[in-house]
Structure formats: C-alpha cells, structure tokens
C-alpha atoms as a PDB file:
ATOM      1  CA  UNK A   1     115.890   2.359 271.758  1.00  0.00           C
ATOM      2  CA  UNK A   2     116.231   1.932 275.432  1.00  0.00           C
ATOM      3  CA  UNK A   3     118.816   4.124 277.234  1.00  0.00           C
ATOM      4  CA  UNK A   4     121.549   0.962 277.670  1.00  0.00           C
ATOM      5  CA  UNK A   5     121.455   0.092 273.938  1.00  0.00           C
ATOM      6  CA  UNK A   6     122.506   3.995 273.282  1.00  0.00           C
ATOM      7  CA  UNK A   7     125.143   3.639 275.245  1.00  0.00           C
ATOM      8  CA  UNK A   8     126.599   0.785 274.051  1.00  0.00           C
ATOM      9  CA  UNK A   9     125.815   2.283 270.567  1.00  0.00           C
ATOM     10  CA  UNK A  10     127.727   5.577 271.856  1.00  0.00           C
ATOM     11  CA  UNK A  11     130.693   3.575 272.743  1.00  0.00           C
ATOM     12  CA  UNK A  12     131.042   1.526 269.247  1.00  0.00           C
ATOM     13  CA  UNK A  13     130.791   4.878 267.780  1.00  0.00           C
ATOM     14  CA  UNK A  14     133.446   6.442 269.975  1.00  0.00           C
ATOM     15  CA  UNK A  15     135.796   3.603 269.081  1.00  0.00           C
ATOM     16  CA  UNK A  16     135.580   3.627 265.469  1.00  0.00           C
ATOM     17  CA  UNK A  17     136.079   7.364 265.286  1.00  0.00           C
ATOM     18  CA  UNK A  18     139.162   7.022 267.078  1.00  0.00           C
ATOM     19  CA  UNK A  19     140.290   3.930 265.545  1.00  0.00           C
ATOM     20  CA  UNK A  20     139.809   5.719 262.401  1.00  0.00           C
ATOM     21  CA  UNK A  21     141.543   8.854 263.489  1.00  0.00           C
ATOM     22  CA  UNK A  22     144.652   7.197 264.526  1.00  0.00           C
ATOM     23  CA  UNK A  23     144.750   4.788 261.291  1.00  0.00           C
ATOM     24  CA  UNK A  24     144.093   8.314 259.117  1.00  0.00           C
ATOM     25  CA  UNK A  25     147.137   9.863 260.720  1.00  0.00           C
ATOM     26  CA  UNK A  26     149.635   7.009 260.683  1.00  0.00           C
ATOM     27  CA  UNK A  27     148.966   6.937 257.114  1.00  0.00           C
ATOM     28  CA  UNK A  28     149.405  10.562 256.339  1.00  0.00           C
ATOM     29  CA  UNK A  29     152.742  10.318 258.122  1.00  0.00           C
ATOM     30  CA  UNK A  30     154.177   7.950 256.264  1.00  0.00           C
ATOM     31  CA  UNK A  31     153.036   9.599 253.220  1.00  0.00           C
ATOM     32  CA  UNK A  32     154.981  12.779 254.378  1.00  0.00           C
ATOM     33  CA  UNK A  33     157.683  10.713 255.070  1.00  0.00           C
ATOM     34  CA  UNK A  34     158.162   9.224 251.758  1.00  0.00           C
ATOM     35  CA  UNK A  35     157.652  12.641 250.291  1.00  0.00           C
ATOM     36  CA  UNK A  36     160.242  13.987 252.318  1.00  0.00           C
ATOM     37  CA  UNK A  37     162.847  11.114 251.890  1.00  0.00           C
ATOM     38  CA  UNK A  38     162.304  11.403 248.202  1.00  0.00           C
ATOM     39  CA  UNK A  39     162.376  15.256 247.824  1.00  0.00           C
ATOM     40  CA  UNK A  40     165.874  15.068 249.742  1.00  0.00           C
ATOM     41  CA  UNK A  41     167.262  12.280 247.626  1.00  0.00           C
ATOM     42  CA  UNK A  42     166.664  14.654 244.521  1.00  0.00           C
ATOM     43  CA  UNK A  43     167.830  17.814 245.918  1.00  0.00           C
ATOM     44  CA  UNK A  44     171.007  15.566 247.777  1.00  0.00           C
ATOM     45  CA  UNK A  45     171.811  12.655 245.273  1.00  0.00           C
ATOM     46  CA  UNK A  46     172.145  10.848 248.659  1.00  0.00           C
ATOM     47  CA  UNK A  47     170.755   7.345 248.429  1.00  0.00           C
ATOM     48  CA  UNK A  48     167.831   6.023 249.942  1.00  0.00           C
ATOM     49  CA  UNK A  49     169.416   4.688 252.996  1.00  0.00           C
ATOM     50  CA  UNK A  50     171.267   7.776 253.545  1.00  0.00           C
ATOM     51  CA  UNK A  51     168.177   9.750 253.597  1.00  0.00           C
ATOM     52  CA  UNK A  52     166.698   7.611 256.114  1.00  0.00           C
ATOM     53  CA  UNK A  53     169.624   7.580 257.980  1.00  0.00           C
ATOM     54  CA  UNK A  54     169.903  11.611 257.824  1.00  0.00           C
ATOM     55  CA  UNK A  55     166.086  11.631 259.088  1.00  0.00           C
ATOM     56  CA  UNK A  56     166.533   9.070 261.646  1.00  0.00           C
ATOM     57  CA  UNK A  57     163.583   6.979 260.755  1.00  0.00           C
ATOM     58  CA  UNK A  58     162.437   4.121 262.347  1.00  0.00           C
ATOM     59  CA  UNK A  59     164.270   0.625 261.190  1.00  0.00           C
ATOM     60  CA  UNK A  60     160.627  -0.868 261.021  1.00  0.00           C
ATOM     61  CA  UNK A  61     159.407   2.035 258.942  1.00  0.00           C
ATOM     62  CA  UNK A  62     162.112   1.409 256.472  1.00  0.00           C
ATOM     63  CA  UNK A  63     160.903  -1.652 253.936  1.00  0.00           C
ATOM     64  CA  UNK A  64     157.463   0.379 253.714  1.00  0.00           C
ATOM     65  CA  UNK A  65     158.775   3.311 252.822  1.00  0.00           C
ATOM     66  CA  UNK A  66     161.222   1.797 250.373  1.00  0.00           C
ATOM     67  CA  UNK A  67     159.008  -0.343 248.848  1.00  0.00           C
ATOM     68  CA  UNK A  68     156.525   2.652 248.128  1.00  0.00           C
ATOM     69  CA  UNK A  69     159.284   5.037 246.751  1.00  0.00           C
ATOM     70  CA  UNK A  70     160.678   2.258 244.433  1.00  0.00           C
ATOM     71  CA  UNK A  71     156.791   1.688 243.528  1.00  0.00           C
ATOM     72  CA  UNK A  72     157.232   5.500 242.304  1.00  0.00           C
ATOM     73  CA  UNK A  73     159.793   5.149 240.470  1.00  0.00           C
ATOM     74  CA  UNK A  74     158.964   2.091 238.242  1.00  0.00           C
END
C-alpha cells in the first residue's frame, strides 16, 4: 500500500477508536447512574424524581434513565 493510502487508513482508524471510546464511556455512565439512582431509592424510599433531583442529573438524562430502572423492575 502506498504511503497516502496508510494514512488515510491511519486516520479512519484513529476515528473509530475514539468514536468508540467516547460511545463506551457515555454508556458506562449512565449505567452508574442508574445504579446509583436505584441503590439510593432503596436505601432512601425517596422516589425516582427525588433521587434525580438529590443527584442533580441532567433533565435530558432523565426519561433514559427512568425508562431503564422501570425496565428493572418489571
């Protein structure tokens, strides 16, 4: 492979790694998050919303996290 194809190659690779590493960690947040909302509820008996409120999460992070916490519990 000529030297410009590598680096073009390179690059992709470069992307993808990091597009990969950011999507890896924004996904292992959340899943903290939910464990942590839910631990708290159990240890509080505060609701949900409470919780959230307590940990000062992100309105937009809210439905997600809901959602998968009332997945849990069904």
């Amino acid at each position: 492979m000529c030297n410009l194809s590598q680096i073009h190659v390179d690059a992709g690779r470069r992307e993808g790694l990091a597009e990969g590493l950011v999507k890896g960690l924004k996904k292992g947040i959340k899943k903290e998050m939910i464990k942590n909302v839910t631990t708290i509820m159990k240890k509080t008996n505060k609701s949900m919303t409470e919780v959230m409120d307590l940990l000062d999460i992100d309105e937009s992070l809210r439905p997600e996290i809901r959602k998968s916490i009332e997945t849990q519990c069904d």
